[in-house]
Protein backbone atom coordinates (compact mmCIF):
# COMPACT_ATOMS: atom_id res chain seq x y z
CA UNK A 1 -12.51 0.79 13.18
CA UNK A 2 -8.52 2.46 12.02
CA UNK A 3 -6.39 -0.47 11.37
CA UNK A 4 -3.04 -0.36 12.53
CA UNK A 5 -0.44 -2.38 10.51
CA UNK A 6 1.98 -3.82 12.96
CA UNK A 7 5.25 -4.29 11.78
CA UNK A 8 7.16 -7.66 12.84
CA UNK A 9 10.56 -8.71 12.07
CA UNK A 10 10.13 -10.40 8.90
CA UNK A 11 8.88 -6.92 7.18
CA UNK A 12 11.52 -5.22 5.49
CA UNK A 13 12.88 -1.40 5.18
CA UNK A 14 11.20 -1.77 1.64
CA UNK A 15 8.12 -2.57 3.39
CA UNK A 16 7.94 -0.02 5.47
CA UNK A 17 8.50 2.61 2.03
CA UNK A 18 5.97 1.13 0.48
CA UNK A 19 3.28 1.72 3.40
CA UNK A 20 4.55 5.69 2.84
CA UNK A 21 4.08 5.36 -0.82
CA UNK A 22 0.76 4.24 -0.19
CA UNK A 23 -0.24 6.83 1.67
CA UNK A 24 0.76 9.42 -0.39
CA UNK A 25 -1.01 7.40 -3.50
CA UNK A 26 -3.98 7.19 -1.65
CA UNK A 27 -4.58 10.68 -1.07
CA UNK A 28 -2.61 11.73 -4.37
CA UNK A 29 -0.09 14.25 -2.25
CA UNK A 30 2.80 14.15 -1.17
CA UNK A 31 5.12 16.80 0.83
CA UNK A 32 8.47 18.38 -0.36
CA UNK A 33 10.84 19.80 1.54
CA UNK A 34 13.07 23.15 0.49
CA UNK A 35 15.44 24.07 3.26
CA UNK A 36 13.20 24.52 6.05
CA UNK A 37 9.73 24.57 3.74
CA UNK A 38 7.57 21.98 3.16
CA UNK A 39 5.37 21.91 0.43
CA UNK A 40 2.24 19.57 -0.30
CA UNK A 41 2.04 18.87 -4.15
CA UNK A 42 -0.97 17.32 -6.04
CA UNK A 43 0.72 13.56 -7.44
CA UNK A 44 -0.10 13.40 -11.49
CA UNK A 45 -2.45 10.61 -11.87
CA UNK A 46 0.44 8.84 -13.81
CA UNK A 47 2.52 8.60 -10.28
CA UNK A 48 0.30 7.58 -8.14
CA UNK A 49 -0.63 4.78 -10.52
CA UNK A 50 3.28 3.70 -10.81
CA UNK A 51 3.31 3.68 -7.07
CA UNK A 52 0.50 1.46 -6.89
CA UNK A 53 1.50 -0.73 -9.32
CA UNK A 54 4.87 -0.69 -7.70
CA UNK A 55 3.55 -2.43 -4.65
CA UNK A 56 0.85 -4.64 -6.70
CA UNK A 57 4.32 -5.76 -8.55
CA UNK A 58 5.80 -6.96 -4.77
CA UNK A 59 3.37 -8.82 -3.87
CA UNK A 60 2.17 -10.44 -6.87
CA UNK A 61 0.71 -14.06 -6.54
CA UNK A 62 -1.14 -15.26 -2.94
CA UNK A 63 1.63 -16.44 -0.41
CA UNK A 64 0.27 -17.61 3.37
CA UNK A 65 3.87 -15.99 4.42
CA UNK A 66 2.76 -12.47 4.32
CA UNK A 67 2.96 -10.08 7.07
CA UNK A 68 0.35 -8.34 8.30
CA UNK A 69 1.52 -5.39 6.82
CA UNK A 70 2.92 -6.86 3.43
CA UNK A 71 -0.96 -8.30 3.28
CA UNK A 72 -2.22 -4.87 3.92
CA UNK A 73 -0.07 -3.30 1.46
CA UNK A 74 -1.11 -6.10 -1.04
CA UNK A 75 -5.06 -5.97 -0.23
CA UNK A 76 -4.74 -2.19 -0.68
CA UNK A 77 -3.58 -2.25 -4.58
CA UNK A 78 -5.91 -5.12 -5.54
CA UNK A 79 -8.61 -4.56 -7.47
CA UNK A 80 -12.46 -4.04 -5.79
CA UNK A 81 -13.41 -6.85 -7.64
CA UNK A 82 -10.88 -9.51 -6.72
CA UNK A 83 -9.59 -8.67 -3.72
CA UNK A 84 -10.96 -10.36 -0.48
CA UNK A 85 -13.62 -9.04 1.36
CA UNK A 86 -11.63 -7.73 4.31
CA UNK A 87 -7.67 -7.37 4.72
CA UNK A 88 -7.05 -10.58 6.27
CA UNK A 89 -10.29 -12.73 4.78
CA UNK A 90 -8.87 -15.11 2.03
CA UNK A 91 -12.94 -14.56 0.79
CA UNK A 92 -13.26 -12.66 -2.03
CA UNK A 93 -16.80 -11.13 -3.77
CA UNK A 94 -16.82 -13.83 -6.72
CA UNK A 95 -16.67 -17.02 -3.80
């Protein structure tokens, strides 16, 4: 199943960079643009950790007032061993 963050009023422009810097984290490229050439560059490991720790730093602490997206962005960046079972469980592997 693709999850789909939906965006709702209370999410931010921030937000919304934050889901891009993600993305490129995740897959550890991200495109440049020259005049009318794009480029996809390998991320050094060193950036794509400060982008995740970036968004870890956001969201830091449990708050029921997420979004769906801020929790997305938030379950994303947490670590496999404390992070909840699913996106939107609040059970995680230790409970």
């Amino acid at each position: 199943m693709i999850y789909r963050p939906t965006l709702s009023s209370k999410d931010t422009a921030e937000d919304i960079l934050l889901l891009a810097d993600l993305a490129e984290a995740t897959c550890g490229i991200v495109m440049q643009t020259a005049g009318q050439a794009e480029t996809l560059n390998l991320m050094p490991a060193d950036q794509v950790r400060a982008a995740r720790e970036k968004i870890a730093a956001r969201f830091r602490g449990w708050s029921s007032e997420l979004t769906p997206l801020q929790r997305f962005l938030k379950w994303s960046v947490s670590g496999a061993r404390t992070r909840t079972i699913a996106r939107f469980s609040d059970l995680t592997i230790p409970d």
